[in-house]
Protein backbone atom coordinates (compact mmCIF):
# COMPACT_ATOMS: atom_id res chain seq x y z
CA UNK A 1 -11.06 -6.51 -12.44
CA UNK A 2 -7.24 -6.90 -11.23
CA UNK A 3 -6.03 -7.21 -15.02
CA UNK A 4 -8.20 -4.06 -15.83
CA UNK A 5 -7.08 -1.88 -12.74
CA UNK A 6 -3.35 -2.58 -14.41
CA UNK A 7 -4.30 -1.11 -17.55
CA UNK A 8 -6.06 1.91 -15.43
CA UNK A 9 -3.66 4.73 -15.95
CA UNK A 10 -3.79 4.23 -19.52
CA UNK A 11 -7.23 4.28 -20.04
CA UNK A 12 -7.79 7.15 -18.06
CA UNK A 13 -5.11 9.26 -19.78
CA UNK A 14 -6.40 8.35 -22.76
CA UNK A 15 -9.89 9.29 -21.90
CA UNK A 16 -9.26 12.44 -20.90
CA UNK A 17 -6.58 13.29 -23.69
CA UNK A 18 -3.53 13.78 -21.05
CA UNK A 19 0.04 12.61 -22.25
CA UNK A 20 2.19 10.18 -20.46
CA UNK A 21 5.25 11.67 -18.75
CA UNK A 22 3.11 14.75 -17.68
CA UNK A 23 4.36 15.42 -14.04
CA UNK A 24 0.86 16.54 -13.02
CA UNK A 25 -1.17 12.96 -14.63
CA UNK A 26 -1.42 11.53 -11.00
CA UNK A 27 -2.28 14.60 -9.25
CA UNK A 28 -5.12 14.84 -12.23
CA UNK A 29 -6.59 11.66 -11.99
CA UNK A 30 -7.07 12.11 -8.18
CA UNK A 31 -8.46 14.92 -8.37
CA UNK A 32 -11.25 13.72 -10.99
CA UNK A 33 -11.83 10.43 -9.20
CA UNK A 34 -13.43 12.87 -5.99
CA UNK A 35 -14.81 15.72 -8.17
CA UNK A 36 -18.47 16.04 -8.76
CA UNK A 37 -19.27 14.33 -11.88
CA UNK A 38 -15.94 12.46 -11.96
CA UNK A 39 -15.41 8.67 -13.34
CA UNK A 40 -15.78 7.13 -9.74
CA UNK A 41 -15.50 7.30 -6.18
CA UNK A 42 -13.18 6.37 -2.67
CA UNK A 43 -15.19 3.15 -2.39
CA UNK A 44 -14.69 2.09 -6.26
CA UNK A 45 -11.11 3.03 -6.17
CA UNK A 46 -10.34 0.80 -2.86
CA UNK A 47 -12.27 -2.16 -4.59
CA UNK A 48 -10.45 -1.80 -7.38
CA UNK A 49 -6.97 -1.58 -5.32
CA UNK A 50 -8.23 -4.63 -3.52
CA UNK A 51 -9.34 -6.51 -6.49
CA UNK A 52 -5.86 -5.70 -8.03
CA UNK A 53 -4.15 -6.84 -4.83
CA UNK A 54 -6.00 -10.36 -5.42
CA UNK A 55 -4.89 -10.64 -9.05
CA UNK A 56 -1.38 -9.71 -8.17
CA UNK A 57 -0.57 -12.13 -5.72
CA UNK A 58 -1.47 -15.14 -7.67
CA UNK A 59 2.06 -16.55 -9.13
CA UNK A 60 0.82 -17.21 -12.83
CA UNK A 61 -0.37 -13.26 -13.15
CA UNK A 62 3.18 -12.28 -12.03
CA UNK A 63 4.83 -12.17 -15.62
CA UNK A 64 2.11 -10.21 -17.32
CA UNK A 65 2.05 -7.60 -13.79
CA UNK A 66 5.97 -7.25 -14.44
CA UNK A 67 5.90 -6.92 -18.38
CA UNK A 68 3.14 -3.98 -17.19
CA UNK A 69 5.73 -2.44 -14.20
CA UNK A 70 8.60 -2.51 -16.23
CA UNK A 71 7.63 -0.77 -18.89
CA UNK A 72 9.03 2.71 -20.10
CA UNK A 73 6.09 4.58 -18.73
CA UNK A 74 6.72 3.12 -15.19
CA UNK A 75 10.02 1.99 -14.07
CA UNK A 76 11.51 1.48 -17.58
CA UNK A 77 13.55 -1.81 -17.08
CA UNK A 78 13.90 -5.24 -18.58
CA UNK A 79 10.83 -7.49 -17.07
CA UNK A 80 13.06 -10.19 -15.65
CA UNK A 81 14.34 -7.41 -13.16
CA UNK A 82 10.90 -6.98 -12.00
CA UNK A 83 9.31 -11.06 -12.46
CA UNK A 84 12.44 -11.76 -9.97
CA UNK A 85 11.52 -9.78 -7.27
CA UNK A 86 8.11 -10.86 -7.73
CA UNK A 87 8.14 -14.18 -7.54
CA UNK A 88 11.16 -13.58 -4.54
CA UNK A 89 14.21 -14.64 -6.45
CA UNK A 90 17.25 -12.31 -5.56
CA UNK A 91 20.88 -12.09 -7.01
CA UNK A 92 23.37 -10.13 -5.57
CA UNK A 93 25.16 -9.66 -8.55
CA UNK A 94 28.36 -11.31 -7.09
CA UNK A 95 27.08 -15.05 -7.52
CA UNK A 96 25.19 -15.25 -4.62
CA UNK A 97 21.61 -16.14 -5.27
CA UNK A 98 18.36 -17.01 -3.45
CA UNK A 99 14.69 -17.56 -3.04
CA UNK A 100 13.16 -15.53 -0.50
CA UNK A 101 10.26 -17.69 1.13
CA UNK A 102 8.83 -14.29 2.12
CA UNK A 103 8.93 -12.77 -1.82
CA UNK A 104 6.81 -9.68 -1.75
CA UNK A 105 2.62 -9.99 -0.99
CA UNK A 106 0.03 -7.60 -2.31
CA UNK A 107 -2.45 -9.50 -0.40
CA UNK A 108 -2.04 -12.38 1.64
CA UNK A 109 -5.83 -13.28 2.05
CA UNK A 110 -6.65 -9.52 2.55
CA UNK A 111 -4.08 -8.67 5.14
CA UNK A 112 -1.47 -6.37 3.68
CA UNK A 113 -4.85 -3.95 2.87
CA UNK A 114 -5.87 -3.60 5.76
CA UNK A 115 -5.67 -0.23 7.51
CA UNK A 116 -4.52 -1.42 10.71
CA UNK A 117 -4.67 1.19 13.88
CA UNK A 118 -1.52 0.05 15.20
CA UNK A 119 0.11 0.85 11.91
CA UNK A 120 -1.86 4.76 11.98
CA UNK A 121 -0.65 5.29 15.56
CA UNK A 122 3.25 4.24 14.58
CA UNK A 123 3.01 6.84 12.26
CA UNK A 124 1.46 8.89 14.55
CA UNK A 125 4.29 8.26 16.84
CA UNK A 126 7.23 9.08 13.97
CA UNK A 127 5.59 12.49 13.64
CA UNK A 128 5.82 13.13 17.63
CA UNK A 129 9.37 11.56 17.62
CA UNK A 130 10.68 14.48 14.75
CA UNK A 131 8.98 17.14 15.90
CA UNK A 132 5.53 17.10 13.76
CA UNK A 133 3.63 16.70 16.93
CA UNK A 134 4.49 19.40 19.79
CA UNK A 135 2.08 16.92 21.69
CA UNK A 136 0.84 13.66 22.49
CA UNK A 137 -2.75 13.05 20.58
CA UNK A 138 -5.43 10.57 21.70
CA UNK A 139 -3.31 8.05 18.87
CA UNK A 140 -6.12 5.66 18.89
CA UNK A 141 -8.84 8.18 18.14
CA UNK A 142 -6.46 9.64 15.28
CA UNK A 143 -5.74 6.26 13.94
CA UNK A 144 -9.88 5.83 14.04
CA UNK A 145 -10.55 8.80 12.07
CA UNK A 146 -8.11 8.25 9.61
CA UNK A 147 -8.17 4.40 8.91
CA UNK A 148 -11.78 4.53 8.43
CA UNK A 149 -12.15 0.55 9.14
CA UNK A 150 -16.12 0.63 9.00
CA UNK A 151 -15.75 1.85 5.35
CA UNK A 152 -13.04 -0.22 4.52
CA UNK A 153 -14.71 -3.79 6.38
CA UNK A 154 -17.64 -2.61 3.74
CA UNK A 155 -15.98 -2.27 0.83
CA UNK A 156 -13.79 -5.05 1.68
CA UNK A 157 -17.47 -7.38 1.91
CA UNK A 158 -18.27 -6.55 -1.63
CA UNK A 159 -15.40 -7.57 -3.40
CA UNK A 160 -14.79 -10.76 -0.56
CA UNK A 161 -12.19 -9.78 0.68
CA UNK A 162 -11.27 -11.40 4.20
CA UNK A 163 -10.80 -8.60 7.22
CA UNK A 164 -7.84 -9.42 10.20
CA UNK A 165 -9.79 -10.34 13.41
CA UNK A 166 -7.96 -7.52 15.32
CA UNK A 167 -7.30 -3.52 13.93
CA UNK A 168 -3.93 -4.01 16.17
CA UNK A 169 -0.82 -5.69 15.23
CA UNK A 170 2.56 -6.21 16.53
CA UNK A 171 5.64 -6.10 14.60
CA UNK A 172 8.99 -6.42 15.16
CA UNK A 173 10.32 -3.27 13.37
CA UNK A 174 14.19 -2.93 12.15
CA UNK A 175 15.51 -1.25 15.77
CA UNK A 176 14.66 -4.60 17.40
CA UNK A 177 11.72 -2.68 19.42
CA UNK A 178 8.26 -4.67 19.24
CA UNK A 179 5.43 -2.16 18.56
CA UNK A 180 1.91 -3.36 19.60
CA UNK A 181 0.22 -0.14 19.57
CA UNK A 182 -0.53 -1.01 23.88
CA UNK A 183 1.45 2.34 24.66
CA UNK A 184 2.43 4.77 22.19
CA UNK A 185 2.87 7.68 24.08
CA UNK A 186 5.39 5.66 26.23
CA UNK A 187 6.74 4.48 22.80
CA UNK A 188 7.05 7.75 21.09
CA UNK A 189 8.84 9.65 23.69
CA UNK A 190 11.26 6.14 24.22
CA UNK A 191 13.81 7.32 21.40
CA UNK A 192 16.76 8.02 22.30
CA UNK A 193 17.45 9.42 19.00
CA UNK A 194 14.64 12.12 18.21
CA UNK A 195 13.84 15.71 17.75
C-alpha cells in the first residue's frame, strides 16, 4: 500500500476528471474523502499515511519516492536533488559535503506518526505566546481532543504499526529551552519575546 498511496493524487484526479495544477485539487479531494458517499474515510486515510510512512523509510524505495517528488506536478526538480536529501547526503554547493546520520525519517518504527500531546500543547502554547489565545486552556485536555490517540493507537493496530510508550515527549527545541509538556502555562507565558 505505500507504493500505491504515492500514486494517490493521480488516481484520484483522474477518477474524478480534475486537472493537475488546479489550485483547488487538494481542497477537493479532502473534501470527498469525508463526504457522504465519498471514496474513503479518516481511518483509511491515516492507514494509508502510515503505510506510506513504512514504505518511505526503507532506503531501497528512496529513488522511486524521489523520481515521484520531483516531478513537474510536485516540486518540479531533477531527482538527485530530492534522492540526496533522502538518503541524508548534503552539499553546500561550495565543496563542502556530508552525510547526515540523522537524514530525514517518515517513520522510525512508528514514531514520527504519532500524535504526541506534548507536541498539541507546544502548539497550543505558540498560539498563547502571539496572541491567538487571550487565555490559558486546560492544554492537556485540548491536546486530548485534538490528537485523538485512542483512534489513532487503533488504526495504528491494523496496519502494525508500533505506538511510543508515553503521549509526552521532550525535545530540545532551537532556543535551547527543553519542552516536556510538565508546565505549559509556565512555558507559554516564559517568552521574553511574545505578543
Amino acid at each position: 500500500m505505500g507504493a500505491a498511496i504515492l500514486q494517490l493524487r493521480s488516481e484520484l484526479l483522474a477518477r474524478f476528471d480534475v486537472p493537475f495544477g488546479n489550485q483547488q485539487c487538494g481542497w477537493f479531494l479532502l473534501r470527498k474523502l469525508f463526504e457522504p458517499g465519498g471514496f474513503g474515510s479518516f481511518e483509511q486515510l491515516t492507514a494509508a499515511i502510515l503505510d506510506a510512512s513504512r514504505y518511505i523509510d526503507v532506503m531501497a524505495n528512496r529513488k522511486k519516492v524521489s523520481e515521484i517528488i520531483a516531478d513537474k506536478s510536485y516540486v518540479n526538480c531533477p531527482v538527485d536533488v530530492i534522492d540526496q536529501r533522502l538518503e541524508g547526503n548534503y552539499d553546500n554547493g561550495i565543496g563542502k559535503t556530508w552525510k547526515d546520520p540523522n537524514y530525514m525519517k517518515f517513520y522510525n518504527d512508528g514514531y514520527v506518526n504519532f500524535p504526541h500531546l506534548s507536541d498539541g500543547m507546544w502548539f497550543l502554547t505558540q498560539h498563547k505566546r502571539w496572541g491567538l489565545l487571550k487565555e490559558d486552556p486546560d492544554y492537556l485536555a485540548v491536546a486530548k481532543q485534538v490528537n485523538q490517540i485512542e483512534l489513532y493507537k487503533q488504526i495504528a493496530a491494523q496496519v502494525k504499526v508500533h505506538v511510543p510508550a508515553s503521549p509526552m515527549r521532550t525535545s530540545k527545541l532551537i532556543d535551547g529551552v527543553v519542552w516536556d509538556g510538565k508546565d505549559p502555562k509556565a512555558y507559554a507565558n516564559g517568552f521574553k519575546i511574545k505578543v
